[in-house]
N, C-alpha and C. Protein backbone atom coordinates (compact mmCIF):
# COMPACT_ATOMS: atom_id res chain seq x y z
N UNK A 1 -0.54 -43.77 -9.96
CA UNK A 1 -1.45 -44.11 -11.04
C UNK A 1 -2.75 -43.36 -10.93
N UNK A 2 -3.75 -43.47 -11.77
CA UNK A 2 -4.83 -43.47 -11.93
C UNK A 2 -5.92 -43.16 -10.98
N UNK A 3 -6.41 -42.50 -10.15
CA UNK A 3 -7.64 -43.08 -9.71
C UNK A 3 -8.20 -44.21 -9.99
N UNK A 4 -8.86 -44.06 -11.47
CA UNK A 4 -9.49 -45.11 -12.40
C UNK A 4 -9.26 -46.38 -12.29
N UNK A 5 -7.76 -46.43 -12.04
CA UNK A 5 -6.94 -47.55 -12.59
C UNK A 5 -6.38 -47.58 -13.68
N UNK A 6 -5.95 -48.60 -14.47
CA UNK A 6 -5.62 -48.57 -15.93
C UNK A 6 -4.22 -47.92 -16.15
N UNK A 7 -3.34 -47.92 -14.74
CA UNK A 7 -1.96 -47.73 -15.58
C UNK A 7 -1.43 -48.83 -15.29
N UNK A 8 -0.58 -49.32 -16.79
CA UNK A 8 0.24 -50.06 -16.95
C UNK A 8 1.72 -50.13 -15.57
N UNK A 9 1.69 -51.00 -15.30
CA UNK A 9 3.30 -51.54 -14.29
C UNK A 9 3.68 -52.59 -14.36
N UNK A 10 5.35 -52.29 -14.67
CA UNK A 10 6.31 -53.51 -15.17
C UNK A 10 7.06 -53.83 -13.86
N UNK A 11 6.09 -55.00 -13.72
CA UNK A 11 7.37 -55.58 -12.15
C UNK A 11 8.55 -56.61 -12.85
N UNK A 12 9.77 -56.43 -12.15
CA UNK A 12 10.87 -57.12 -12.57
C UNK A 12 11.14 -57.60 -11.26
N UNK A 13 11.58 -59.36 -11.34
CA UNK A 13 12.20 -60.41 -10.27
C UNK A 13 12.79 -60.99 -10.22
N UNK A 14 12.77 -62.39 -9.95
CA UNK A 14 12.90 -63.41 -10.32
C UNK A 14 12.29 -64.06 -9.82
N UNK A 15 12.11 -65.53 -11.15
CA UNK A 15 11.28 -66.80 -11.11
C UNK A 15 9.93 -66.03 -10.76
N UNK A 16 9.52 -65.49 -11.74
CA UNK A 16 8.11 -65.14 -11.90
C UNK A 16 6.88 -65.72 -13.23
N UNK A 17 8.53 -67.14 -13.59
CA UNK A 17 7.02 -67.42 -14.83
C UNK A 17 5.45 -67.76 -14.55
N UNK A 18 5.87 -68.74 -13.24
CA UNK A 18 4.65 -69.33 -13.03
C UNK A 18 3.22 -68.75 -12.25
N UNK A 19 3.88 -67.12 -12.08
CA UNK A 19 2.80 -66.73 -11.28
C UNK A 19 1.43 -66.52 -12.06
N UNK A 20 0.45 -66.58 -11.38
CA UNK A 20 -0.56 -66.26 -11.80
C UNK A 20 -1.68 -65.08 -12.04
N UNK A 21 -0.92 -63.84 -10.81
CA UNK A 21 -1.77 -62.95 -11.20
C UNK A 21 -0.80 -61.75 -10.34
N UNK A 22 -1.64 -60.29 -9.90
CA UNK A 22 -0.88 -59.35 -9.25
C UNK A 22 -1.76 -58.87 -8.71
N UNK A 23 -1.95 -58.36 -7.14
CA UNK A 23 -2.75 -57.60 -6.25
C UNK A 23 -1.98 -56.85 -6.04
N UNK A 24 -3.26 -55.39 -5.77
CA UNK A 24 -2.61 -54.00 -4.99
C UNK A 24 -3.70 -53.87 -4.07
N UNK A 25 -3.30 -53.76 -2.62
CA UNK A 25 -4.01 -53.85 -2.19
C UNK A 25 -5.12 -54.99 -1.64
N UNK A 26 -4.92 -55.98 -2.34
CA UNK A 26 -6.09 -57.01 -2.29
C UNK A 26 -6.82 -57.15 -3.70
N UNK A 27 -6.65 -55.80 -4.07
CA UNK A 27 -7.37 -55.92 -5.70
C UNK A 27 -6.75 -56.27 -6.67
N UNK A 28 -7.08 -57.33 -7.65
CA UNK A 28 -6.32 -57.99 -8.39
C UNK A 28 -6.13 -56.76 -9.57
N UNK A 29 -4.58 -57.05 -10.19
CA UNK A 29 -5.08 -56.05 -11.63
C UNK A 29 -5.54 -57.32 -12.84
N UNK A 30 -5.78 -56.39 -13.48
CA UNK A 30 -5.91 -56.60 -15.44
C UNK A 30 -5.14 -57.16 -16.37
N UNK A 31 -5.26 -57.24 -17.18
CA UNK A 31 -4.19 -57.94 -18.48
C UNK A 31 -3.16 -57.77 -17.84
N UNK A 32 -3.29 -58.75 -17.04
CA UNK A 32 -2.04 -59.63 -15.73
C UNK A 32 -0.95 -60.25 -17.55
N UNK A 33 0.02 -60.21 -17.91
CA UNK A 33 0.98 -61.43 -18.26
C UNK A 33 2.28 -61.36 -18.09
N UNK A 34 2.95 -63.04 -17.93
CA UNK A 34 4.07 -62.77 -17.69
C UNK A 34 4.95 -62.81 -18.77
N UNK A 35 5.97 -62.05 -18.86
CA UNK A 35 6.77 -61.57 -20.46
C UNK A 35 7.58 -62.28 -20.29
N UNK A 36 8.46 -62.91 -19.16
CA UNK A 36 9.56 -64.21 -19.19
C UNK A 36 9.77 -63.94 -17.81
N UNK A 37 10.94 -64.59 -17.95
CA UNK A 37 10.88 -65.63 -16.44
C UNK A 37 11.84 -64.11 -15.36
N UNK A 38 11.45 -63.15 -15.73
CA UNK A 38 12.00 -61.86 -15.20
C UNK A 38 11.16 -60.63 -14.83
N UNK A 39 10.12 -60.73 -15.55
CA UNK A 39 9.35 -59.57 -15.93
C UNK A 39 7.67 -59.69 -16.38
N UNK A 40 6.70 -59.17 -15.27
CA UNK A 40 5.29 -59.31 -15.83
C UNK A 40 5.09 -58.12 -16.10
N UNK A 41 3.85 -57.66 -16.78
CA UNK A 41 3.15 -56.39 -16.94
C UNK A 41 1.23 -56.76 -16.43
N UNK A 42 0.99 -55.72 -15.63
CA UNK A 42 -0.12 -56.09 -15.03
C UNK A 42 -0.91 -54.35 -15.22
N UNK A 43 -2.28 -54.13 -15.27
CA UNK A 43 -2.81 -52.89 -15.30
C UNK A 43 -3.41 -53.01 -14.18
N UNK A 44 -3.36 -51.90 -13.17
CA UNK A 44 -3.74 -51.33 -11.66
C UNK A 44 -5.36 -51.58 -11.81
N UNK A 45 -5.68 -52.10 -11.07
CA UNK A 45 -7.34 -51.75 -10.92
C UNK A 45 -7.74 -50.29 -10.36
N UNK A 46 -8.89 -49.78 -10.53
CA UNK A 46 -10.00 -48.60 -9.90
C UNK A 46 -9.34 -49.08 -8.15
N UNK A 47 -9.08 -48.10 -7.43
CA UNK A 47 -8.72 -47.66 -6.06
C UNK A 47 -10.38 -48.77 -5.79
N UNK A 48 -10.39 -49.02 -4.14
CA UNK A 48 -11.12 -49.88 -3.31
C UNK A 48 -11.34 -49.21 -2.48
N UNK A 49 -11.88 -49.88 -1.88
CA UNK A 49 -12.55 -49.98 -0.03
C UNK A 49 -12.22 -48.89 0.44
N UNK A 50 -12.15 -47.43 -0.34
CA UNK A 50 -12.79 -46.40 0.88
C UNK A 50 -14.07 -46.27 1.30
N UNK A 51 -14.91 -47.18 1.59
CA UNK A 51 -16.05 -46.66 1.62
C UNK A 51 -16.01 -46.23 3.15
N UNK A 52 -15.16 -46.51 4.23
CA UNK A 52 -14.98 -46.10 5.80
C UNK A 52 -13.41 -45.53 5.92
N UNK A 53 -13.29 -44.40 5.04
CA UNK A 53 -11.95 -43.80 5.17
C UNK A 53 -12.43 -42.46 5.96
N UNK A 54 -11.69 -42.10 6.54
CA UNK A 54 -12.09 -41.50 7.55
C UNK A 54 -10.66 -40.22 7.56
N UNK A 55 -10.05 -39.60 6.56
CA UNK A 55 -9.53 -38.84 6.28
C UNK A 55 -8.36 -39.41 5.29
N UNK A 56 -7.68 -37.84 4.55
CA UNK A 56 -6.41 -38.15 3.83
C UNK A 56 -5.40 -36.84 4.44
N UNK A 57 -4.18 -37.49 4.51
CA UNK A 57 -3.02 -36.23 4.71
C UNK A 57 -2.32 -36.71 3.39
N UNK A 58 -1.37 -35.14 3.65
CA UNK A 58 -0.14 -35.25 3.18
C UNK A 58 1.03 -34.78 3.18
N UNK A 59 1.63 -36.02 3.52
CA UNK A 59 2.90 -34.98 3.84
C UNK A 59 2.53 -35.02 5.98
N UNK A 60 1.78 -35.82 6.48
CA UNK A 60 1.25 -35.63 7.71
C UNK A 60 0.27 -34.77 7.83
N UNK A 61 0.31 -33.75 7.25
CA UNK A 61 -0.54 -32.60 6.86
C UNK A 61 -2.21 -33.10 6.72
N UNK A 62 -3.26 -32.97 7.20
CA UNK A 62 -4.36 -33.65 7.13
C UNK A 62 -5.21 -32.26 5.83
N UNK A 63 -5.76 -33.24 4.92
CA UNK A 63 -6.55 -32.78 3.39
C UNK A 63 -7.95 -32.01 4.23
N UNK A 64 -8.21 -31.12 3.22
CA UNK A 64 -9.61 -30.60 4.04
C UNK A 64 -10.81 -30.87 2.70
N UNK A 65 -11.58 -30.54 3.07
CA UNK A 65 -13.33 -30.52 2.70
C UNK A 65 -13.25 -32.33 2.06
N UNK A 66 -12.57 -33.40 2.68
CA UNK A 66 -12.93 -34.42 2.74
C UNK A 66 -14.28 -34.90 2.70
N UNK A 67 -14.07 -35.59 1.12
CA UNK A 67 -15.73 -36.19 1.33
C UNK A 67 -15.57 -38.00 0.50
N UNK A 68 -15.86 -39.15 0.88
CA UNK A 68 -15.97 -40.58 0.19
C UNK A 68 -16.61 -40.49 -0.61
N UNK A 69 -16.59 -40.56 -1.75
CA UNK A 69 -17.57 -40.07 -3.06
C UNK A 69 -18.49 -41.51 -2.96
N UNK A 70 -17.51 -42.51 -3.20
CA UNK A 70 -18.00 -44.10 -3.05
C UNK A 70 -16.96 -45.43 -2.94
N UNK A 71 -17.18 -46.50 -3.17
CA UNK A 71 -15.67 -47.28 -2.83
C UNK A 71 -15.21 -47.23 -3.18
N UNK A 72 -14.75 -46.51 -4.86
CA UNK A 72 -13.62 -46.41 -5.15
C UNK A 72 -12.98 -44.93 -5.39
N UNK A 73 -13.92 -43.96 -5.04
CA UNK A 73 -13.17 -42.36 -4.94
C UNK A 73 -13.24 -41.55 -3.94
N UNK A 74 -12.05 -41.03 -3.42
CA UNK A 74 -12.46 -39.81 -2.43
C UNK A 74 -11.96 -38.50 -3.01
N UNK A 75 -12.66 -37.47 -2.86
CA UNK A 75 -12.09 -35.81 -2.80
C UNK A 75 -11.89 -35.61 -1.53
N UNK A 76 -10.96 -34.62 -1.98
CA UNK A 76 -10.06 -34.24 -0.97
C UNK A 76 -8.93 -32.78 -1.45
N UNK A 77 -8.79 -32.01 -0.27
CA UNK A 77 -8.52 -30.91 -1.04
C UNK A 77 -6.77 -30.69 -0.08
N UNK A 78 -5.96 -30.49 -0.97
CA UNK A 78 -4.71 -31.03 -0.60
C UNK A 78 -4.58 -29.40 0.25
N UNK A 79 -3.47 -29.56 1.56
CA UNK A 79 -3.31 -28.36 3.13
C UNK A 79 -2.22 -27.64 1.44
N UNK A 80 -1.40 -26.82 2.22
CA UNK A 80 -0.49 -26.18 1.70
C UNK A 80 1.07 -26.38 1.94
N UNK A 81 1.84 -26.77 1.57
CA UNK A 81 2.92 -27.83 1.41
C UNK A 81 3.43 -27.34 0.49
N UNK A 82 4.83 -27.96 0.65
CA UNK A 82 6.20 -28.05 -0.63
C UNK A 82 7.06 -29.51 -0.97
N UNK A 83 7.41 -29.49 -1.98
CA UNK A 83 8.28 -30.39 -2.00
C UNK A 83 7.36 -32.13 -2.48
N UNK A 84 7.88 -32.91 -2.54
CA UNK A 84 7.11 -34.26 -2.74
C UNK A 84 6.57 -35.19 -1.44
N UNK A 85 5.78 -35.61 -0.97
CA UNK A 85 5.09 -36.04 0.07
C UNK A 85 4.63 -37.23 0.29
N UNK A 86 4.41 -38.08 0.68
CA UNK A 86 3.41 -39.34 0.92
C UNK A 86 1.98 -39.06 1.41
N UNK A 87 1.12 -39.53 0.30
CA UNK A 87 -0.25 -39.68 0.89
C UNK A 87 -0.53 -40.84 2.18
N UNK A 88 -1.58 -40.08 2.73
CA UNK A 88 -2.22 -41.37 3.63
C UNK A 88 -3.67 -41.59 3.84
N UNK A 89 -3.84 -42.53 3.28
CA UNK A 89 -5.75 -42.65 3.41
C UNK A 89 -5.73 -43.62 4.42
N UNK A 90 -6.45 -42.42 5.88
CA UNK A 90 -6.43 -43.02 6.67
C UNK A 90 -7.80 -44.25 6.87
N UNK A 91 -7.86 -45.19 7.47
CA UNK A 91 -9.01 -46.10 7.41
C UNK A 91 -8.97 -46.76 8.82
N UNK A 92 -10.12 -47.51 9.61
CA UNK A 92 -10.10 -48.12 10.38
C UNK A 92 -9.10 -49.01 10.31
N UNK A 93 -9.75 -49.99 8.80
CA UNK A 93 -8.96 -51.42 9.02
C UNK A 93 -8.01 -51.31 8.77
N UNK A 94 -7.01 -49.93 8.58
CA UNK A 94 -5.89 -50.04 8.40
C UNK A 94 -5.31 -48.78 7.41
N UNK A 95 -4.35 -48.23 7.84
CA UNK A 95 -4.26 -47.06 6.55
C UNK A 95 -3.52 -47.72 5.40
N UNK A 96 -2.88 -47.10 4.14
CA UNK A 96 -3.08 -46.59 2.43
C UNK A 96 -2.04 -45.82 2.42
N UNK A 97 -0.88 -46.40 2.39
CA UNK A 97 0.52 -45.14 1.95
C UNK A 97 0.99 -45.07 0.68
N UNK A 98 0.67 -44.14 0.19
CA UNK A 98 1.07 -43.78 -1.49
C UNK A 98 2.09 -43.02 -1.44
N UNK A 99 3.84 -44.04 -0.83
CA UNK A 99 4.79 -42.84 -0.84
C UNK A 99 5.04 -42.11 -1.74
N UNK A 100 5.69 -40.90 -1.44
CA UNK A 100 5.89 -39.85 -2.49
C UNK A 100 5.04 -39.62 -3.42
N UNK A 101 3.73 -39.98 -2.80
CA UNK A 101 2.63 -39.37 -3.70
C UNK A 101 1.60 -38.08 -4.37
N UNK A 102 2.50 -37.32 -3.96
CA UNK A 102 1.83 -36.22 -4.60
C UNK A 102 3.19 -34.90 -4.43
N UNK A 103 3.22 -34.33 -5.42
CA UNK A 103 4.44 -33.13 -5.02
C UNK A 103 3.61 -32.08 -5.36
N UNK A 104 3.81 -30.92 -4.98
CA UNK A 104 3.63 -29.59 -5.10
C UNK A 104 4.64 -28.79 -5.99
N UNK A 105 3.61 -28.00 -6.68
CA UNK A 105 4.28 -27.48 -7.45
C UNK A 105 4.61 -25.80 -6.48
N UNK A 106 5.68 -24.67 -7.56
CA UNK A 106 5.44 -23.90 -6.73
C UNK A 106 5.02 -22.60 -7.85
């Protein structure tokens, strides 16, 4: 998704009428509703708590000219790679795996 936030995701389960909301991360999303007793649609919130991230790879590969813009953005300038990868924002309290998050084009 997004940096920003604001993309739409359709989780499918079961016995999900009664829930009440959806976290990523800890961060709740947006026009949380549930569509029936199978299926909610919830919008991603703005990315969090990098404010003590302390690098990104990918692919294992560690990102260069790393900089925390603020808590909810980092730049980061992706190594040189192929194929589709998992991000990792690494952090003290814990790292941020965005599998298969980013592919390279060629």
């Amino acid at each position: 998704g997004l940096e920003a936030g604001g993309t739409v995701v359709t989780l499918t389960g079961t016995g999900v009428t009664d829930a009440t909301g959806v976290t990523f991360g800890g961060a709740a999303g947006t026009s949380f509703t549930v569509v029936n007793a199978t299926t909610i649609t919830v919008t991603t919130p703005a990315g969090t708590g990098f404010t003590d991230a302390t690098g990104v790879t990918f692919g294992g590969a560690a990102g260069t000219l790393f900089t925390v813009v603020n808590a909810t953005t980092i730049t980061v300038t992706t190594p040189a790679g192929t194929g589709t990868v998992d991000v990792i924002v690494l952090h003290p309290g814990g790292n941020a795996t965005l599998a298969s998050g980013f592919t390279y084009t060629p």
